[in-house]
Protein backbone atom coordinates (compact mmCIF):
# COMPACT_ATOMS: atom_id res chain seq x y z
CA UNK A 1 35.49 57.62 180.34
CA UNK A 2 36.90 59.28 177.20
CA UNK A 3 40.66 59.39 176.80
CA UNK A 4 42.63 61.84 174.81
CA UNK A 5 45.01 60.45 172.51
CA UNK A 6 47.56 63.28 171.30
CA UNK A 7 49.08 62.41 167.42
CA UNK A 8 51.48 64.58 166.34
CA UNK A 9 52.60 65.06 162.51
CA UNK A 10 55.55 67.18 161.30
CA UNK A 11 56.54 65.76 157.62
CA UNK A 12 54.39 64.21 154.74
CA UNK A 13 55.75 60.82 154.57
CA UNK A 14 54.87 60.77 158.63
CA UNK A 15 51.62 61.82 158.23
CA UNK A 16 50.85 58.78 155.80
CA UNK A 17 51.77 56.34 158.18
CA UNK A 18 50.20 58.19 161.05
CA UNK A 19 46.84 58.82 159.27
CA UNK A 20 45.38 55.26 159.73
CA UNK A 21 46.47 55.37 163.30
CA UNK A 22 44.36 58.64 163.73
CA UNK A 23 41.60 58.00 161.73
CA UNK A 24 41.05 54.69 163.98
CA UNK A 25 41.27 56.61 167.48
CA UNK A 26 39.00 59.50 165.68
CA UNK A 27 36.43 56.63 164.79
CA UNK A 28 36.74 54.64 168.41
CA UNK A 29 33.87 55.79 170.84
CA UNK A 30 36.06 55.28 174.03
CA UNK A 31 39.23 57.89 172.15
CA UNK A 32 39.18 61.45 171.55
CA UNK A 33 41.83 62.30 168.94
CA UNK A 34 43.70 65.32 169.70
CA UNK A 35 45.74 65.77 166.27
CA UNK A 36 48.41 68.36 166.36
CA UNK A 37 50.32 69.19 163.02
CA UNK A 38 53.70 70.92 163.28
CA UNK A 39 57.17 70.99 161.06
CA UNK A 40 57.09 71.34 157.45
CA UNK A 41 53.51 70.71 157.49
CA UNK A 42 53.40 74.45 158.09
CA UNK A 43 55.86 75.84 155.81
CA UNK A 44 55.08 77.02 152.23
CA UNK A 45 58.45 76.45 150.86
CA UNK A 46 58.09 72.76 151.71
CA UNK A 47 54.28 72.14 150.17
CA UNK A 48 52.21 73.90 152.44
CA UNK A 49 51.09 69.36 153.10
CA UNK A 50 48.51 70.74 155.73
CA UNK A 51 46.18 70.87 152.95
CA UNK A 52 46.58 66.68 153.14
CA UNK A 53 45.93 66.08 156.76
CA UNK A 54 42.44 69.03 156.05
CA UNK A 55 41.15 67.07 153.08
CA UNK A 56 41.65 63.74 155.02
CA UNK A 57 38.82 64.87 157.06
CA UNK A 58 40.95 64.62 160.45
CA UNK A 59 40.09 67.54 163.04
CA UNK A 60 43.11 69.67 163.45
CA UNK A 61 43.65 70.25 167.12
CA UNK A 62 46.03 72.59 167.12
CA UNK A 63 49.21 74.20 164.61
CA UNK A 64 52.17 74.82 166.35
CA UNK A 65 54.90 76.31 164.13
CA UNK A 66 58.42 75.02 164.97
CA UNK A 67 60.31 76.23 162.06
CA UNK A 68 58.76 79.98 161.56
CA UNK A 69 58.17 79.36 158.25
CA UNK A 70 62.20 79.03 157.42
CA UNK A 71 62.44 75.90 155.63
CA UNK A 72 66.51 76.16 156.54
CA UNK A 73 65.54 76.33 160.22
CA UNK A 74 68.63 74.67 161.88
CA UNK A 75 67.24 71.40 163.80
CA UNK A 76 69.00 73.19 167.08
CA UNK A 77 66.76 75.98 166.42
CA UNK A 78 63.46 74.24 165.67
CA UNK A 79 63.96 71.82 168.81
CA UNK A 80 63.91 74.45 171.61
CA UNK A 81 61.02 76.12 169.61
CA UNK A 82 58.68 72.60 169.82
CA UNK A 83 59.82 72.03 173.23
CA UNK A 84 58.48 75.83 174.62
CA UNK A 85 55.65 75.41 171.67
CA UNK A 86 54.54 71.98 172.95
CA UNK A 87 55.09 72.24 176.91
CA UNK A 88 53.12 75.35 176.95
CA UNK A 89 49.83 73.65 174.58
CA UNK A 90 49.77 70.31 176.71
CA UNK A 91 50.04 72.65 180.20
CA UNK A 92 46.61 73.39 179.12
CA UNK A 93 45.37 70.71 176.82
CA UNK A 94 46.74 67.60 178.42
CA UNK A 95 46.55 64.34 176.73
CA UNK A 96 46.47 61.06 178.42
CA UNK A 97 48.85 59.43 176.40
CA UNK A 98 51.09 60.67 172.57
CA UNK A 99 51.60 59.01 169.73
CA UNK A 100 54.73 59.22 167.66
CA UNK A 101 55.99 57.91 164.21
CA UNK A 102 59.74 57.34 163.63
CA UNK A 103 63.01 58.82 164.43
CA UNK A 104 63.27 62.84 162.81
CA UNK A 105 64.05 65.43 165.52
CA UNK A 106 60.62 66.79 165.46
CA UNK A 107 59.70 63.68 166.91
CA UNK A 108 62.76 63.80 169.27
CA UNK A 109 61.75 67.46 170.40
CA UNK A 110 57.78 66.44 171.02
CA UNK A 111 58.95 63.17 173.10
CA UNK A 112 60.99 65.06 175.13
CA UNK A 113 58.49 67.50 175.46
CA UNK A 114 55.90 64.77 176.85
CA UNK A 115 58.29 62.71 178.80
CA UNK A 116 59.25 66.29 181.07
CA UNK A 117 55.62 66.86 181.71
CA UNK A 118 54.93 62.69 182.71
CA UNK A 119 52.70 62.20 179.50
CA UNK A 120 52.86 58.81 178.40
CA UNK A 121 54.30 58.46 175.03
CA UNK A 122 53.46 55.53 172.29
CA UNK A 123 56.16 55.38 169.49
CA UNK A 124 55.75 53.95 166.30
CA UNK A 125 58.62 52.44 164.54
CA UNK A 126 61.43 52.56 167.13
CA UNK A 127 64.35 49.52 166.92
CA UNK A 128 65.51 50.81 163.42
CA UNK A 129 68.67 51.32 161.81
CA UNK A 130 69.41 53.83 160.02
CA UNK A 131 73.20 54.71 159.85
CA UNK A 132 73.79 57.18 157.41
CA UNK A 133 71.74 60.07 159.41
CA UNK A 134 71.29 61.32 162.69
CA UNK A 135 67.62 59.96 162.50
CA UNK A 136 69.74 57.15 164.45
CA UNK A 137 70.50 58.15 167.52
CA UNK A 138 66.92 60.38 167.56
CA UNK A 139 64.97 57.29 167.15
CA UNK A 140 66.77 55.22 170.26
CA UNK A 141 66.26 58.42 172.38
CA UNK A 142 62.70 58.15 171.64
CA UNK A 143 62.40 54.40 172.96
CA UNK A 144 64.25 55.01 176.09
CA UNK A 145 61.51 58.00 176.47
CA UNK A 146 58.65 55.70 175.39
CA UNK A 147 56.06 53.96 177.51
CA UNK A 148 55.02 51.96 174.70
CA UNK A 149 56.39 50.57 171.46
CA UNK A 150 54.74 49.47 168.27
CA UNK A 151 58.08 48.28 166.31
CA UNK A 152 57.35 47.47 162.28
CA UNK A 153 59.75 44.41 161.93
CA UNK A 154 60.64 41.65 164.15
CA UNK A 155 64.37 43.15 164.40
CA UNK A 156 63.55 45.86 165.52
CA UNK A 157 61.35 44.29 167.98
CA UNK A 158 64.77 42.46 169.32
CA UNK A 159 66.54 45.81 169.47
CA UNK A 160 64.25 47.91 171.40
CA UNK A 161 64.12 44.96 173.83
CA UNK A 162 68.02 45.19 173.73
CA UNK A 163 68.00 48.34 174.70
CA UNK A 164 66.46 47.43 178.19
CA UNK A 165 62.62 47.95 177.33
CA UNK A 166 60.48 45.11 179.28
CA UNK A 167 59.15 42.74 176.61
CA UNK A 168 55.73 43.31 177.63
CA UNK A 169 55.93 46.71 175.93
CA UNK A 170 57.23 46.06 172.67
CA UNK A 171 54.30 44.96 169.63
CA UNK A 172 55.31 44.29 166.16
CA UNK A 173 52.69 45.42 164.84
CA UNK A 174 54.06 45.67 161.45
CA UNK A 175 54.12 48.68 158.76
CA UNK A 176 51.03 51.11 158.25
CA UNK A 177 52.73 51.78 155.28
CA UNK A 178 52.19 48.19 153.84
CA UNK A 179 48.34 49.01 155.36
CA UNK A 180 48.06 51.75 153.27
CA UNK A 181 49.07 50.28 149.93
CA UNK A 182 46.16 47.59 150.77
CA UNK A 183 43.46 49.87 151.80
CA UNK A 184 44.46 53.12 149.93
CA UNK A 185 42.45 52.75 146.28
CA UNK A 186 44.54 53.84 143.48
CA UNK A 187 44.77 56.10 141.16
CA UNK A 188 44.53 54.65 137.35
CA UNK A 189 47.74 55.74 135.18
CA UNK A 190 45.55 58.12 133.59
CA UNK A 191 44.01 59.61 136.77
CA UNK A 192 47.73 60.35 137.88
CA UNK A 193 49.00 61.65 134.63
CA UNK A 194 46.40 64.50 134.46
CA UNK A 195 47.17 65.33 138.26
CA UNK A 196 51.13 65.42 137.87
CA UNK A 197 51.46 66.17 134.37
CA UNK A 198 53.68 63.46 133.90
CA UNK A 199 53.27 60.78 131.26
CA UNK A 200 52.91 57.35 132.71
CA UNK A 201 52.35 55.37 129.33
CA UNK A 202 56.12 54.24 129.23
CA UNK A 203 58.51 52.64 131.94
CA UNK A 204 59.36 55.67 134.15
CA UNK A 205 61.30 55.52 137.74
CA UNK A 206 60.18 56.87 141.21
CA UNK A 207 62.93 58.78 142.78
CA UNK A 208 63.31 60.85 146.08
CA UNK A 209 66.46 61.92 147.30
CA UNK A 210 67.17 63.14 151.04
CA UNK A 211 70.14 64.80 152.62
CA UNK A 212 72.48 62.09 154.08
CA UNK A 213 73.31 63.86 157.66
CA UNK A 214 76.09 61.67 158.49
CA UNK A 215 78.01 61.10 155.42
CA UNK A 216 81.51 62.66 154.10
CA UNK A 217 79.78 63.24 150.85
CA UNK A 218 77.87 66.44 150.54
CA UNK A 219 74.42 67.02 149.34
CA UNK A 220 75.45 68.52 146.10
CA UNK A 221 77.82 65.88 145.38
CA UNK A 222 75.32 63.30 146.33
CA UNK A 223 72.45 65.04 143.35
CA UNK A 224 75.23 65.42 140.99
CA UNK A 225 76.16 61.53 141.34
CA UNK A 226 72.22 60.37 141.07
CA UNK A 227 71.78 62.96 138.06
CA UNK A 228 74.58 61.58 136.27
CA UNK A 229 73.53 57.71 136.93
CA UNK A 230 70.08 58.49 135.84
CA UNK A 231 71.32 60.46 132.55
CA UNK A 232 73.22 57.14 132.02
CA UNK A 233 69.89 55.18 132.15
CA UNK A 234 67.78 57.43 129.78
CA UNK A 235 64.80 56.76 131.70
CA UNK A 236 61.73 59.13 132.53
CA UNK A 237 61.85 59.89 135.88
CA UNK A 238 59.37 61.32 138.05
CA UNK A 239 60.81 62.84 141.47
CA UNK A 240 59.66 64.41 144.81
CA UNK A 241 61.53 66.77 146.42
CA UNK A 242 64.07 65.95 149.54
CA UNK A 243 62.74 66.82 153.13
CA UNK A 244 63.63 69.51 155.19
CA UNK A 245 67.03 68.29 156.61
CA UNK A 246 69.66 70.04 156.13
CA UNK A 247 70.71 70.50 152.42
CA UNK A 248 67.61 69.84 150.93
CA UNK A 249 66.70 72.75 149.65
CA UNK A 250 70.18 72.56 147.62
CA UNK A 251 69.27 68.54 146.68
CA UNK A 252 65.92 70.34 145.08
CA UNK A 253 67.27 73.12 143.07
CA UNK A 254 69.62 70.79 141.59
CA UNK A 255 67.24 68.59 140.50
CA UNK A 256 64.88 71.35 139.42
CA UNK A 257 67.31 72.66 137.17
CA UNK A 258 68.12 68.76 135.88
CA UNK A 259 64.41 68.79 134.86
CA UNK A 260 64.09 72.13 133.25
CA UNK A 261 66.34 70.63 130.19
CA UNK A 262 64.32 67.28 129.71
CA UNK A 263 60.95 66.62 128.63
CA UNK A 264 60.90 63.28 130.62
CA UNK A 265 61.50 64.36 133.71
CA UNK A 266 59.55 66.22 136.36
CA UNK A 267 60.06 67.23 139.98
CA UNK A 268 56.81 67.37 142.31
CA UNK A 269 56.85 69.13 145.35
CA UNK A 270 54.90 66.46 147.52
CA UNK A 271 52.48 64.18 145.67
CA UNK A 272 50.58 63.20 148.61
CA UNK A 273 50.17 59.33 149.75
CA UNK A 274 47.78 58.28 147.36
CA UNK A 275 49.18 59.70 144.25
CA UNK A 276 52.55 58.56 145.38
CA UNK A 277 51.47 54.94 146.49
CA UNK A 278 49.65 55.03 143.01
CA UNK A 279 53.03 56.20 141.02
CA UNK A 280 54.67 53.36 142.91
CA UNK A 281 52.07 50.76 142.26
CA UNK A 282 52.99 51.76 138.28
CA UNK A 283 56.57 52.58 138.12
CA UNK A 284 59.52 50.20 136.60
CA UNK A 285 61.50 50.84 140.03
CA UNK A 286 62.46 52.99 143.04
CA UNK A 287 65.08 54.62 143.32
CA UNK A 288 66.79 57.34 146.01
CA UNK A 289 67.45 57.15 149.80
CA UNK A 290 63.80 57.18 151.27
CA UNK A 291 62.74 54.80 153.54
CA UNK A 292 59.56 54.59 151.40
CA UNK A 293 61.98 52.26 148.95
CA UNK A 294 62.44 50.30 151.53
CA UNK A 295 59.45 49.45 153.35
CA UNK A 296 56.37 50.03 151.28
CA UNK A 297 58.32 48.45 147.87
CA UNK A 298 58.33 44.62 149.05
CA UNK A 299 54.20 44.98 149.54
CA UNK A 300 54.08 45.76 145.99
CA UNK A 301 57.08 43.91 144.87
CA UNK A 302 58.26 46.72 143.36
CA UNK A 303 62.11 46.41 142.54
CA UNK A 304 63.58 49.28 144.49
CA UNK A 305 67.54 50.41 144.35
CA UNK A 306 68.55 52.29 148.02
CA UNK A 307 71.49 54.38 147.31
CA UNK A 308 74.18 55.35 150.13
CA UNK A 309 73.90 54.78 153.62
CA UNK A 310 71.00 56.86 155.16
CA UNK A 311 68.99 53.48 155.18
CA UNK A 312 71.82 51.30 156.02
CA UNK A 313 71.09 48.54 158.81
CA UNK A 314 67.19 48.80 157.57
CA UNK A 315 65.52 45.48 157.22
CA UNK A 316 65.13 45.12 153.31
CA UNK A 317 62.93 42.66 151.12
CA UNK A 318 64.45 40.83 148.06
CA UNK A 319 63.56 43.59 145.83
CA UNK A 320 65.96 46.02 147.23
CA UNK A 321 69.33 46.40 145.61
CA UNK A 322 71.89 48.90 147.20
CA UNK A 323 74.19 51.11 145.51
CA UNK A 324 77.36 53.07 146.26
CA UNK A 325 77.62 56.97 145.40
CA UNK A 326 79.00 56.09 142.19
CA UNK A 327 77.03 57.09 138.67
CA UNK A 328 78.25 53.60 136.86
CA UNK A 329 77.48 51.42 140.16
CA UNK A 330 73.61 53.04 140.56
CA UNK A 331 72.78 53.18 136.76
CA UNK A 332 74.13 49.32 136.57
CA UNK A 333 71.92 48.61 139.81
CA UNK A 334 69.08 50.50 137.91
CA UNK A 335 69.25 48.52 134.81
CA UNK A 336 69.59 45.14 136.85
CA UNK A 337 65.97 46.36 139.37
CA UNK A 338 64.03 47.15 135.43
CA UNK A 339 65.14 43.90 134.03
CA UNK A 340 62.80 41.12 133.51
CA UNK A 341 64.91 38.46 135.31
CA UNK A 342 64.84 40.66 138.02
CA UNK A 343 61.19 41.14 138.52
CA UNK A 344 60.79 37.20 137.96
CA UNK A 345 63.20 36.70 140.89
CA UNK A 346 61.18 38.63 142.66
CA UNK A 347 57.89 37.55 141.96
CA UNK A 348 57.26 35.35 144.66
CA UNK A 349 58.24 37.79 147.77
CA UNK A 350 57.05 38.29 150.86
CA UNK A 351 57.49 41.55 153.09
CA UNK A 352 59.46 41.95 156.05
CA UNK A 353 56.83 44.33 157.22
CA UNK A 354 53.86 42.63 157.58
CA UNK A 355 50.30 42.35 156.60
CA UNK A 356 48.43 42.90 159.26
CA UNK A 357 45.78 45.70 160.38
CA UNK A 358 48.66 47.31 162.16
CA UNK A 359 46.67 50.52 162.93
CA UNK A 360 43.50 48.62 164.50
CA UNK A 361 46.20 46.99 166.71
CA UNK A 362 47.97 49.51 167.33
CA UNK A 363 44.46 51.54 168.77
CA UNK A 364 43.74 48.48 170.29
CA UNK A 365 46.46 47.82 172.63
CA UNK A 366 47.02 51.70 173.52
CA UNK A 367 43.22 51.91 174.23
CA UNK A 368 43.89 48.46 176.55
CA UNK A 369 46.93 50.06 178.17
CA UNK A 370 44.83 53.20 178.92
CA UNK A 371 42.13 51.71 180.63
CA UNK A 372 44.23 49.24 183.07
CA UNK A 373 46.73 52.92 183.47
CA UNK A 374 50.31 53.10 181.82
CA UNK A 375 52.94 53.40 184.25
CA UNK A 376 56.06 55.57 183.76
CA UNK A 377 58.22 53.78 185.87
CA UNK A 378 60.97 51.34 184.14
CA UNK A 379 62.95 48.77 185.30
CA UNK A 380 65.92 48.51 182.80
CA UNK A 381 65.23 44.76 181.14
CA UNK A 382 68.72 43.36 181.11
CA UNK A 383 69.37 40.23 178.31
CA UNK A 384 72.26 38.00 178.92
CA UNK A 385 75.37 37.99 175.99
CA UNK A 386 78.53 37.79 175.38
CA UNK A 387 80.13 41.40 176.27
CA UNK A 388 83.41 41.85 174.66
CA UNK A 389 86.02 43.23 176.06
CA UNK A 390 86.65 46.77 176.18
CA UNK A 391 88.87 48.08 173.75
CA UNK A 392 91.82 49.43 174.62
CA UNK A 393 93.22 53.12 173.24
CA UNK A 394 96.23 52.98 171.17
């Protein structure tokens, strides 16, 4: 009996964790890989990154086009589109079981659409923190949706298991991302120069910078700050563009316009994962807000500087340093993650997330859970501790 495995991609960073995970079900005799590719995938003004997921080779199941092409579509909006989008696909094409990377409300909007029609959902990468965005809150809603859970860390192993999942359910199965870096072969320098047009002969920085969606500090403000910290530095700097939260749009114009009046510096739309595993794999550090810095750096031990909050409460690897929106405070953390006492510090490191085939075990248990039948029913998994006591309203 063949079972049909639903994956669903929405952004480019999810689709490079996702695409080992797909490319094993697509390859496993027993799977049939229903791949359906939605979000900013679909939308021009954010990279048209479909073309990715064709030339991976993946079939393409279906395109179902939550934002209408606006790349400003409020998240309100573009849930109720992917839950009427979604429900009305899987009436008629109905999976035995989804699979789901991380914690954005595309994700949210495609969980909820599974869970309302009984369709078992897997979910990669649930138990994070992430406290500077609404990704937060997403993400838990997701577990407590989830019939299965394929955490990348040992924390959040703990957490999802806190939050009243049976044990029995929860893998840590580690990072595809750290996968990737080992099986993905790179780009030389040269190779990557002539496909961004960027010099990488010289020390240069990786930088990405998405909207913080639960901060008092604006988008703008937040570009402005970075831009100033990384005039400070006088390094090249090769970025890609923010996602499609909320204010990034305004995160990329700023930048675009930063980049217009240097010769070392260069904004890419989306460079794809192997030309951006490749520019990390050669660049003096990482800096930004992506959760990229955090868990695909410590494979490489790459030095990587996480500014603001939007990763705070992430498990991070020695080579992370964390900055304050402040220009001096991120170009002094900059200088300290380039420094050679810094990369000897961190020479000896070992990740947080892993080196394991985390996609083969992934397939592996969903294909086991499959055949013996994954029940929907839960029985909240209560862990004794010390409550305190409620506090009291002044």
């Amino acid at each position: 009996m063949a079972y049909t495995v639903s994956v669903v991609t929405g952004t480019r960073a999810e689709f490079g964790l996702l695409r080992p995970v797909a490319q094993r079900i697509f390859q496993d005799g027993t799977l049939s890989l229903q791949l359906i590719v939605t979000g900013a995938h679909l939308c021009a003004a954010l990279g048209s990154t479909r073309e990715e997921i064709v030339q991976s080779g993946l079939p393409v199941a279906a395109e179902l086009d939550i934002l209408g092409g606006d790349p400003a579509c409020a998240p309100a909006q573009a849930i109720a589109r992917a839950l009427t989008l979604f429900s009305a696909y899987w009436e008629i094409h109905r999976p035995d079981a989804v699979v789901l990377l991380g914690d954005r409300y595309e994700a949210f909007a495609v969980a909820t659409a599974a869970a309302a029609l009984r369709i078992p959902i897997a979910h990669i990468g649930g138990g994070d923190v992430t406290a500077g965005a609404m990704d937060e809150y997403y993400r838990h809603s997701i577990t407590k949706m989830s019939a299965l859970h394929f955490p990348i860390c040992e924390s959040s192993r703990r957490r999802i298991i806190q939050l009243g999942e049976n044990p029995s359910t929860v893998f840590n199965t580690g990072s595809s991302g750290a996968q990737n870096i080992r099986e993905i072969p790179p780009l030389s320098r040269e190779e990557l120069q002539a496909q961004t047009g960027f010099r990488m002969d010289r020390p240069f920085l990786l930088c990405t910078l998405h909207p913080e969606t639960l901060s008092a500090v604006s988008p703008s403000e937040c570009a402005q700050i970075l831009l100033n910290a990384l005039a400070l530095c006088g390094l090249p700097v090769l970025f890609t563009a923010a996602n499609a939260d909320e204010g990034g749009a305004e995160i990329n114009a700023q930048i675009a316009r930063w980049c217009a009046e240097r010769e070392d510096a260069k904004l890419v739309q989306s460079l794809g994962a192997r030309r951006y595993l490749s520019a990390m794999r050669y660049c003096a550090a990482v800096v930004g807000n992506s959760s990229s810095a955090i868990v695909e750096t410590p494979t490489l031990r790459v030095p990587a500087v996480n500014i603001g909050d939007r990763q705070t409460g992430r498990e991070k690897g020695e080579n992370n340093i964390d900055a304050p929106w402040d220009a001096a405070a991120i170009a002094a953390a900059i200088r300290r993650a380039v420094s050679p006492a810094f990369a000897k510090q961190i020479a000896g490191m070992k990740s947080p997330y892993g080196d394991a085939d985390t996609a083969g075990e992934i397939v592996r248990i969903l294909k086991s859970r499959l055949v013996r039948g994954i029940s929907l029913q839960k029985t909240f998994y209560d862990i004794a501790f010390d409550c305190p006591d409620a506090p009291k309203e002044e």
